[in-house]
C-alpha atoms as a PDB file:
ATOM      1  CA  UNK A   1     109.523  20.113 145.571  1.00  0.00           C
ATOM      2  CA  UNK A   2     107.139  17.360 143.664  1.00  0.00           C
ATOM      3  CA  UNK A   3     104.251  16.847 144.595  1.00  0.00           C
ATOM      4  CA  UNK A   4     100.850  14.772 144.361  1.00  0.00           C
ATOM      5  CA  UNK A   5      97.575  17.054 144.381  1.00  0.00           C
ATOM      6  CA  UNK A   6      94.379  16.069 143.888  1.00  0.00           C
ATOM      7  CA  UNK A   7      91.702  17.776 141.730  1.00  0.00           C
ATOM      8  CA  UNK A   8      88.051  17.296 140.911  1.00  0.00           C
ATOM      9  CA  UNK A   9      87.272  15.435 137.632  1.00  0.00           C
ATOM     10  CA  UNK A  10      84.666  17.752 136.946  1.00  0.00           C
ATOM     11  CA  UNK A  11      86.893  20.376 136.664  1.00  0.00           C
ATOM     12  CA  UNK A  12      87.708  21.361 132.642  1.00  0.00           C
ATOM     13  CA  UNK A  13      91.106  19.622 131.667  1.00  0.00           C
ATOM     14  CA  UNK A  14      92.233  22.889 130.248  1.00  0.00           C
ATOM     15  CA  UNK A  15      92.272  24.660 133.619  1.00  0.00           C
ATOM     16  CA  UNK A  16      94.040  22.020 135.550  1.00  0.00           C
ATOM     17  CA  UNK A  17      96.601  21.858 132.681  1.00  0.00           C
ATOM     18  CA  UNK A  18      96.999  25.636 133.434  1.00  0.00           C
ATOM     19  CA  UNK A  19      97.571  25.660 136.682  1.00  0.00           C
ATOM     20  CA  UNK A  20     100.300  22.353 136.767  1.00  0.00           C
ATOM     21  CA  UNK A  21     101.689  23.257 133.438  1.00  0.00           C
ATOM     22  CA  UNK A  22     104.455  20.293 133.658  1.00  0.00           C
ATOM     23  CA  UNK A  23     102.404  17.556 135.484  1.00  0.00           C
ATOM     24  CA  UNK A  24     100.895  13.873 134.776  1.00  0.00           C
ATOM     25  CA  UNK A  25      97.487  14.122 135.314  1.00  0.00           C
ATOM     26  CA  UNK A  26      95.775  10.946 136.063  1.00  0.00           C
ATOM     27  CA  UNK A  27      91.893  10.163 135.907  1.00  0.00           C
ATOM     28  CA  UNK A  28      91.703   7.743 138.301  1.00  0.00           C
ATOM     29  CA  UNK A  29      87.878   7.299 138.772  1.00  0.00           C
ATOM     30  CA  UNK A  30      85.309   4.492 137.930  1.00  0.00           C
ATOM     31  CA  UNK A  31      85.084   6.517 134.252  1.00  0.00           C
ATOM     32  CA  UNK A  32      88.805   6.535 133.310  1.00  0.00           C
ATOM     33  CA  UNK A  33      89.401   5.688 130.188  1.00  0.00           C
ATOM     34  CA  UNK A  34      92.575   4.095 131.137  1.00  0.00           C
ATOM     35  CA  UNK A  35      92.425   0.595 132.811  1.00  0.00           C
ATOM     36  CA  UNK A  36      95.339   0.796 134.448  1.00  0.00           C
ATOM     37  CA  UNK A  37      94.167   3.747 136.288  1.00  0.00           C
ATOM     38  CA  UNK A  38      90.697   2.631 136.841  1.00  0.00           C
ATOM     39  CA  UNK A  39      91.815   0.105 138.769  1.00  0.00           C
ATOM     40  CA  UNK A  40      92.119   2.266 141.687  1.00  0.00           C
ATOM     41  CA  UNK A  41      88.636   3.038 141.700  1.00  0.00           C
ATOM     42  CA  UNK A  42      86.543   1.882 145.068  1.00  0.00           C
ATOM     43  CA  UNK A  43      84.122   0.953 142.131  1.00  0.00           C
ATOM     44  CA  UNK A  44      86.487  -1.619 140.695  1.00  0.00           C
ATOM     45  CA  UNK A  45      85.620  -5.443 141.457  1.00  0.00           C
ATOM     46  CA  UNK A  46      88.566  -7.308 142.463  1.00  0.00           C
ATOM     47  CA  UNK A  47      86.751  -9.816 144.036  1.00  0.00           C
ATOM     48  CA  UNK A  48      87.872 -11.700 147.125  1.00  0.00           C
ATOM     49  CA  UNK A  49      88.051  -8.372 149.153  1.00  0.00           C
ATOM     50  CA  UNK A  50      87.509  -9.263 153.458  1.00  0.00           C
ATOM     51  CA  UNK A  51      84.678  -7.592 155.016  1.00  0.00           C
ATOM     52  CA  UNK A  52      85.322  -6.140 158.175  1.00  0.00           C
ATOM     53  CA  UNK A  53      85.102  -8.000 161.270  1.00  0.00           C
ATOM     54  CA  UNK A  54      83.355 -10.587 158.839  1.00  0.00           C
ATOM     55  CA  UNK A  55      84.662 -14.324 159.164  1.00  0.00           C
ATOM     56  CA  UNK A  56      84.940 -15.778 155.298  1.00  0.00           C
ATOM     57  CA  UNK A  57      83.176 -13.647 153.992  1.00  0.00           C
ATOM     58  CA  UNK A  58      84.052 -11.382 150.826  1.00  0.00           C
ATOM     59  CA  UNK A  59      83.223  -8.569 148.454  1.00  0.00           C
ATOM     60  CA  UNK A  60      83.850  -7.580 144.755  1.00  0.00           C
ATOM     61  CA  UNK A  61      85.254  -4.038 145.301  1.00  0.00           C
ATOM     62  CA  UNK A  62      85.732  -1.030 148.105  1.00  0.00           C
ATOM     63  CA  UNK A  63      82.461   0.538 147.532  1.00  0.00           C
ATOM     64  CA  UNK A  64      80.320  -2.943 147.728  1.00  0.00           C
ATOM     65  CA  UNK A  65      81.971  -3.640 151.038  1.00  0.00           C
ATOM     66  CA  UNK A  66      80.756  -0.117 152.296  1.00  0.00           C
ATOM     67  CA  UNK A  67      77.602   0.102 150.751  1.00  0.00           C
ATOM     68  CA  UNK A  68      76.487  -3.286 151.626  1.00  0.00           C
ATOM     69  CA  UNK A  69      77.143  -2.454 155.123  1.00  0.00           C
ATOM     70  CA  UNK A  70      74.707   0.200 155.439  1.00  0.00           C
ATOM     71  CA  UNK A  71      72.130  -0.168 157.770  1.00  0.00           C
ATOM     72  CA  UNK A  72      68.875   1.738 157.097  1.00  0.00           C
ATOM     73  CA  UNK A  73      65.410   2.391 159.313  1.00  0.00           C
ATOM     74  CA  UNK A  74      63.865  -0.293 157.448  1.00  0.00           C
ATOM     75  CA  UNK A  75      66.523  -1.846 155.720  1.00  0.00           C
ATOM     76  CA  UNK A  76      69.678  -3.565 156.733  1.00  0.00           C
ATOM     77  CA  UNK A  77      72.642  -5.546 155.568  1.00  0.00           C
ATOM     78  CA  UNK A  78      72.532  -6.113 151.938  1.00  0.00           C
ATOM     79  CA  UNK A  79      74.458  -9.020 150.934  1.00  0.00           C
ATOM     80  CA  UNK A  80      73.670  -8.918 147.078  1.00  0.00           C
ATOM     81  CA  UNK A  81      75.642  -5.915 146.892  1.00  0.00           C
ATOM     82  CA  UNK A  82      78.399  -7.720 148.145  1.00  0.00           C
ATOM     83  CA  UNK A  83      77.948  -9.446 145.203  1.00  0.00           C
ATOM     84  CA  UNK A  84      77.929  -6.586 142.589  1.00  0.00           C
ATOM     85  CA  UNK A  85      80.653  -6.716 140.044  1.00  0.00           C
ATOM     86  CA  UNK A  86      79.213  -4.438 137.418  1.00  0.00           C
ATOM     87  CA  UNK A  87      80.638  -1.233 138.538  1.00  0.00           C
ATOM     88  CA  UNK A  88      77.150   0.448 138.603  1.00  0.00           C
ATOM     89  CA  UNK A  89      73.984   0.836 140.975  1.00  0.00           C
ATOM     90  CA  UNK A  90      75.985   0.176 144.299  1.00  0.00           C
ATOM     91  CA  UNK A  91      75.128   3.333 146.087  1.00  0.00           C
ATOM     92  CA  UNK A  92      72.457   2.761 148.298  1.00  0.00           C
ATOM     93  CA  UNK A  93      71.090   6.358 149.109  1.00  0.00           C
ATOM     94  CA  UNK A  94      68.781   7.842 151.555  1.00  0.00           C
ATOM     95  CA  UNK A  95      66.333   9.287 148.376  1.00  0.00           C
ATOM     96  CA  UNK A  96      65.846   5.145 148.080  1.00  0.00           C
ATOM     97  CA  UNK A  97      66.293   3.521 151.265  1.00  0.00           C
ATOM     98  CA  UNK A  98      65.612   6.679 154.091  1.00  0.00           C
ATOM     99  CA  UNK A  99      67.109   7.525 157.275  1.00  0.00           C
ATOM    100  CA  UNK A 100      70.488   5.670 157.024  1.00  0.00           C
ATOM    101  CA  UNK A 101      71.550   4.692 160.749  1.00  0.00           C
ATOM    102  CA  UNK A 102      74.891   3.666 160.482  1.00  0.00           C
ATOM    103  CA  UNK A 103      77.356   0.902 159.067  1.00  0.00           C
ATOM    104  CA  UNK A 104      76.858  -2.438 160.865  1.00  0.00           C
ATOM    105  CA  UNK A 105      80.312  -3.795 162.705  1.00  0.00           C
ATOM    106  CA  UNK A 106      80.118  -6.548 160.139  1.00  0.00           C
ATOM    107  CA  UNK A 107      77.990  -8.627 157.936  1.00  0.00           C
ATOM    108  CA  UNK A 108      76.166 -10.673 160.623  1.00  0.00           C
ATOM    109  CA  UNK A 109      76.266  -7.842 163.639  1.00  0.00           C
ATOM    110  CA  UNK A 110      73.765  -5.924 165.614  1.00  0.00           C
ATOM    111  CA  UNK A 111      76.277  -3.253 166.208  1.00  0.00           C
ATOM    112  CA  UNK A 112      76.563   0.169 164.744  1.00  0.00           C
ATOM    113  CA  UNK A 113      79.143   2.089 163.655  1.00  0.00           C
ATOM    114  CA  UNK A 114      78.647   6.076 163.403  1.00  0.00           C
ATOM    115  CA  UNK A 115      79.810   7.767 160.369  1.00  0.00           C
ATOM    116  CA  UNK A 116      83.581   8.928 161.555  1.00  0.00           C
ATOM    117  CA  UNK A 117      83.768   5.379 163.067  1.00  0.00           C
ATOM    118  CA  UNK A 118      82.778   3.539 160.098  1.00  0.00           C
ATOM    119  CA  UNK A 119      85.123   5.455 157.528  1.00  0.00           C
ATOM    120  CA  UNK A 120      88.012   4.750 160.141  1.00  0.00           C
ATOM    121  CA  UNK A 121      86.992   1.011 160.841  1.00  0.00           C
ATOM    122  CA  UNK A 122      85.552  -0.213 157.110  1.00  0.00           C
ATOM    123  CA  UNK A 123      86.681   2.424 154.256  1.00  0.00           C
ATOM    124  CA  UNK A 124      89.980   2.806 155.109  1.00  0.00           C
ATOM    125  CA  UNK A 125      91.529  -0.550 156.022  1.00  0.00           C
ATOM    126  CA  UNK A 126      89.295  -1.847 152.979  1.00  0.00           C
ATOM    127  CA  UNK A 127      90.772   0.402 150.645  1.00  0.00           C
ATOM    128  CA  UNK A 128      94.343   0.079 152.077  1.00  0.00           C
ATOM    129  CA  UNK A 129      93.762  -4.084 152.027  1.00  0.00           C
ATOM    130  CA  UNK A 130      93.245  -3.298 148.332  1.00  0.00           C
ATOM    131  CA  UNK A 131      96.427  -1.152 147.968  1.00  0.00           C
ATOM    132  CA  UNK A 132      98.490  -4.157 149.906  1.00  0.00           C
ATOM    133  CA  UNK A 133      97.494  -6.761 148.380  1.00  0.00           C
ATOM    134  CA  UNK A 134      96.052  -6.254 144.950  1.00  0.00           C
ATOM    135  CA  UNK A 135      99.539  -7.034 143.216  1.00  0.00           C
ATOM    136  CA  UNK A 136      98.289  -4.686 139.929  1.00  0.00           C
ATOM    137  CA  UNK A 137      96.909  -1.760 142.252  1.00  0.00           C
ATOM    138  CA  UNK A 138     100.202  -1.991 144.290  1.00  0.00           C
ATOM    139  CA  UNK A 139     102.280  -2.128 140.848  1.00  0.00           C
ATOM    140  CA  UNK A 140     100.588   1.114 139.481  1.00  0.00           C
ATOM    141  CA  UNK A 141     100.837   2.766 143.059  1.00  0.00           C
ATOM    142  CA  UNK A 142     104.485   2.125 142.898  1.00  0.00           C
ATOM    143  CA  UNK A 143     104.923   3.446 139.469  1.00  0.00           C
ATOM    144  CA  UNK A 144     102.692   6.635 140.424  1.00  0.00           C
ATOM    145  CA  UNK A 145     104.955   6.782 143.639  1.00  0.00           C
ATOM    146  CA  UNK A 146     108.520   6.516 141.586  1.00  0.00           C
ATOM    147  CA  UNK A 147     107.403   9.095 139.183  1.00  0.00           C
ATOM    148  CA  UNK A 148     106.302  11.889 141.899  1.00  0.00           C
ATOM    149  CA  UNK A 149     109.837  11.859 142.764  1.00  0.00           C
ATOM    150  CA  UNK A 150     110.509  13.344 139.296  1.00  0.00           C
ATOM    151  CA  UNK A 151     107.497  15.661 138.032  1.00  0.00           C
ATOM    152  CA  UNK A 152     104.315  16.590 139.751  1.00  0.00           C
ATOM    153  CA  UNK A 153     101.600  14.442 139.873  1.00  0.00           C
ATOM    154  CA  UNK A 154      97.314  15.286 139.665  1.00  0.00           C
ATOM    155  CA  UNK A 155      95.331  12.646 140.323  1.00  0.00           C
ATOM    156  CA  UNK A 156      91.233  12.826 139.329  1.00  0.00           C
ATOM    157  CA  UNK A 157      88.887  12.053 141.757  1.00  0.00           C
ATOM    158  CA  UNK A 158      84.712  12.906 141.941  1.00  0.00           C
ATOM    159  CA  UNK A 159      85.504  13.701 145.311  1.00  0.00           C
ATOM    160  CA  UNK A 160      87.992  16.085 146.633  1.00  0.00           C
ATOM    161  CA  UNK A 161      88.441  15.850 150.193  1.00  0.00           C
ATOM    162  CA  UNK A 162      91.618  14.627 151.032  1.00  0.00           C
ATOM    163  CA  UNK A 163      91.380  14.452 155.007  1.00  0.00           C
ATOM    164  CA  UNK A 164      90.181  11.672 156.779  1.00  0.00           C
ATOM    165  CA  UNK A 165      89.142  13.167 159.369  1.00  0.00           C
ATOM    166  CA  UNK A 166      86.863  15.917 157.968  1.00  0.00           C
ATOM    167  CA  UNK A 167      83.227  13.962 158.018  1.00  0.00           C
ATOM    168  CA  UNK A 168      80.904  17.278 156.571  1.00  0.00           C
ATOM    169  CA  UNK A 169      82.221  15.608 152.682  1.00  0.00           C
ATOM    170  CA  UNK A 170      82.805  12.236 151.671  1.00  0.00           C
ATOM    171  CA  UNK A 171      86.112  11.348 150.916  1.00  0.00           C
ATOM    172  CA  UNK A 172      88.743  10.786 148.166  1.00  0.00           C
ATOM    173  CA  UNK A 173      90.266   7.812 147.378  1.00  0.00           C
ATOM    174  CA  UNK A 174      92.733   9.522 145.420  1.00  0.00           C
ATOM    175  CA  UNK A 175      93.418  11.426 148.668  1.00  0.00           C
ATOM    176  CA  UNK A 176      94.302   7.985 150.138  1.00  0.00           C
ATOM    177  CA  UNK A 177      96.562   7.044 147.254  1.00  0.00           C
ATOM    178  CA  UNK A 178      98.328   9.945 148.140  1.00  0.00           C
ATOM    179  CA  UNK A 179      98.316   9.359 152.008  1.00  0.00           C
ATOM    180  CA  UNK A 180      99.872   5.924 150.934  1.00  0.00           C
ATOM    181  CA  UNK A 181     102.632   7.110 148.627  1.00  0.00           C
ATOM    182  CA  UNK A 182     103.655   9.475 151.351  1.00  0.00           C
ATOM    183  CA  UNK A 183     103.619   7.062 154.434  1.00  0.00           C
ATOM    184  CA  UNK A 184     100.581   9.047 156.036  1.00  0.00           C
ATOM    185  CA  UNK A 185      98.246   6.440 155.642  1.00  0.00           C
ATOM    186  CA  UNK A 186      96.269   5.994 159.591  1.00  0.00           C
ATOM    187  CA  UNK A 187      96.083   2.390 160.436  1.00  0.00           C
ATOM    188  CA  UNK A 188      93.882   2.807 163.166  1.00  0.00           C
ATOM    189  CA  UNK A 189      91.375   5.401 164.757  1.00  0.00           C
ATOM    190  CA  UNK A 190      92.772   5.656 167.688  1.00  0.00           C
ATOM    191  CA  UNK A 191      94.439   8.350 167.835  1.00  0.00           C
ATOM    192  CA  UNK A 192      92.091  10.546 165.749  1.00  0.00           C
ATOM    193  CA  UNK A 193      89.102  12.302 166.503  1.00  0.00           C
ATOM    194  CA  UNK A 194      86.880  14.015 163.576  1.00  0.00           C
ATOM    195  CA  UNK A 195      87.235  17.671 162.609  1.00  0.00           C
ATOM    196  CA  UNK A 196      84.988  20.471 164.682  1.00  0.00           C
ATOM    197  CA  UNK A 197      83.317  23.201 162.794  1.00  0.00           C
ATOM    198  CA  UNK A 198      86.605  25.470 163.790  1.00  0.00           C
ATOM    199  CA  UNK A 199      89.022  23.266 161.851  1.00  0.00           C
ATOM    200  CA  UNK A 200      86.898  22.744 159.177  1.00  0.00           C
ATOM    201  CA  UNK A 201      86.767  26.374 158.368  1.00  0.00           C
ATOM    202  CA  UNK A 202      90.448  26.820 158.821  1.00  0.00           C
ATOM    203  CA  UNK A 203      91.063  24.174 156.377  1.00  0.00           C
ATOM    204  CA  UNK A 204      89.120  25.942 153.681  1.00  0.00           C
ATOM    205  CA  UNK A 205      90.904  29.057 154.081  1.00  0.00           C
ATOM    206  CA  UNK A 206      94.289  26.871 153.907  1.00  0.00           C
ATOM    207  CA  UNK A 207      92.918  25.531 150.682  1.00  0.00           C
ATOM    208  CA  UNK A 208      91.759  28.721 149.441  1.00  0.00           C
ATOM    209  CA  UNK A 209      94.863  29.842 150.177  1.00  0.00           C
ATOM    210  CA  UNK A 210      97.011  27.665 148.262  1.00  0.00           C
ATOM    211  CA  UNK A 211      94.800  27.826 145.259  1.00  0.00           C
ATOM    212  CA  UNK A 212      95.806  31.288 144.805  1.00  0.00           C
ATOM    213  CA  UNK A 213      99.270  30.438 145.892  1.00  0.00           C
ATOM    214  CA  UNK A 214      99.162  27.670 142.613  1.00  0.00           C
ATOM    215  CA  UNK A 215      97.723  30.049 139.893  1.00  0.00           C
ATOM    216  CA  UNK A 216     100.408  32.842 140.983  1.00  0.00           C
ATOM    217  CA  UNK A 217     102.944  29.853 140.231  1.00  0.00           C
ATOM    218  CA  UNK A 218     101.000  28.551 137.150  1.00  0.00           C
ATOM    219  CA  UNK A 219     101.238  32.572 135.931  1.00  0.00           C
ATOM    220  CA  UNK A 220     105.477  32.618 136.754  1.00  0.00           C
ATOM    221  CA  UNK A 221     106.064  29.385 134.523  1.00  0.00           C
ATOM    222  CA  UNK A 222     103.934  30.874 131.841  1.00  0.00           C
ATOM    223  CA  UNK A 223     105.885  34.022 131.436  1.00  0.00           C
ATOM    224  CA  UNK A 224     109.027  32.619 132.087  1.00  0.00           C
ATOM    225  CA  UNK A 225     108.402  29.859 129.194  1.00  0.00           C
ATOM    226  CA  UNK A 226     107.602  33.637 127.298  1.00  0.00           C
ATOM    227  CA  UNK A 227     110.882  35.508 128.223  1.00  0.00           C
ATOM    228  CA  UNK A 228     112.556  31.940 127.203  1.00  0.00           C
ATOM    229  CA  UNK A 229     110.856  31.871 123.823  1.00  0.00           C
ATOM    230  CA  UNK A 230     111.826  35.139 123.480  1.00  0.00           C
ATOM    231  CA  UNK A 231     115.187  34.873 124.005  1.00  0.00           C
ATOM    232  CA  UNK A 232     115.774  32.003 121.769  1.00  0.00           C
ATOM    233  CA  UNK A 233     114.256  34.025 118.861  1.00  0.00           C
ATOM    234  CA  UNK A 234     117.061  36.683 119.757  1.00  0.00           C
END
């Protein structure tokens, strides 16, 4: 069966190319080399992005949208990272800014959103607006879509967590290009709650799991690419 995994791009190429021996591996992070990829990035300014439960106004990428709506102790909105089309300093972190204390429910409100709320309310749809209607993004999304059918596919991402719902890591945007291409993207919080401690630790024994389950698979291919070189040479 094909199949789209996602893997950190920290990781040393080498070993990923070990264990998915016959897959496209795609860097899709702010740092990719390849433009076409890059353009997935939450870093990437589009421009003319909707803020959230914002009237008229917009944002250069993803990650301005969500960063800008970060509400601090002593700091609040900031609408000059709305702004920010340079693909660097966006992150506004707690080292510079303290106690965060939620996203606000828009540019102009008083209302907080908690954590699990605000990835379900402002990352998500953001990203997914970006997927819809970016006619490039959708373009390369389709192309990364048509060839999964075909040969395995490893997309790069900084961050590795690919469910929405666990909140103890931030997540990957890859993992939402592959919720996408699979028809598993949420379109509204609703119906989800966020992962307890309990399912948290159950997923990393699933993952742990299939990691061994991978390099047991990775090892089969390599010997049977042996036994077949072998055999030629008889």
């Amino acid at each position: 069966m094909i199949m789209i995994y996602i893997e950190s791009r920290k990781r040393k190429l080498e070993k990923i190319k070990e264990e998915y021996p016959d897959a496209v591996i795609l860097d899709i992070t702010s740092n990719s080399e390849t433009r076409y990829a890059k353009i997935l990035s939450p870093f990437y300014p589009h421009g003319n992005i909707p803020i959230p439960f914002t009237d008229g106004l917009k944002a250069t990428c993803v990650e301005a949208v969500w960063q800008g709506l970060k509400v601090f102790e002593g700091v609040g909105v900031d609408f000059a990272t709305f702004k920010n089309d340079t693909m660097r300093d966006l992150k506004r972190t707690v080292r510079k800014y303290g106690v965060p204390k939620g996203h606000s429910k828009g540019a102009y409100s008083k209302e907080l959103l908690g954590y699990f709320e605000a990835r379900m309310l402002i990352y998500l749809p953001t990203y997914k607006w970006v997927l819809d209607n970016v006619p490039e993004v959708h373009h390369v999304v389709e192309r990364i879509k048509e060839q999964s059918k075909i040969q395995d596919i490893v997309l790069l991402d900084y961050n590795t967590n690919i469910d929405f719902r666990d909140i103890s890591k931030p997540m990957s945007h890859a993992g939402l290009v592959k919720l996408y291409i699979e028809g598993k993207y949420p379109d509204n919080m609703d119906n989800y709650k966020p992962m307890n401690k309990e399912e948290i630790e159950e997923k990393k024994i699933r993952e742990k799991e299939f990691k061994k389950e991978l390099k047991k698979k990775a090892k089969e291919k390599r010997k049977e690419q042996t036994n077949n070189l072998f055999d030629e040479i008889k």
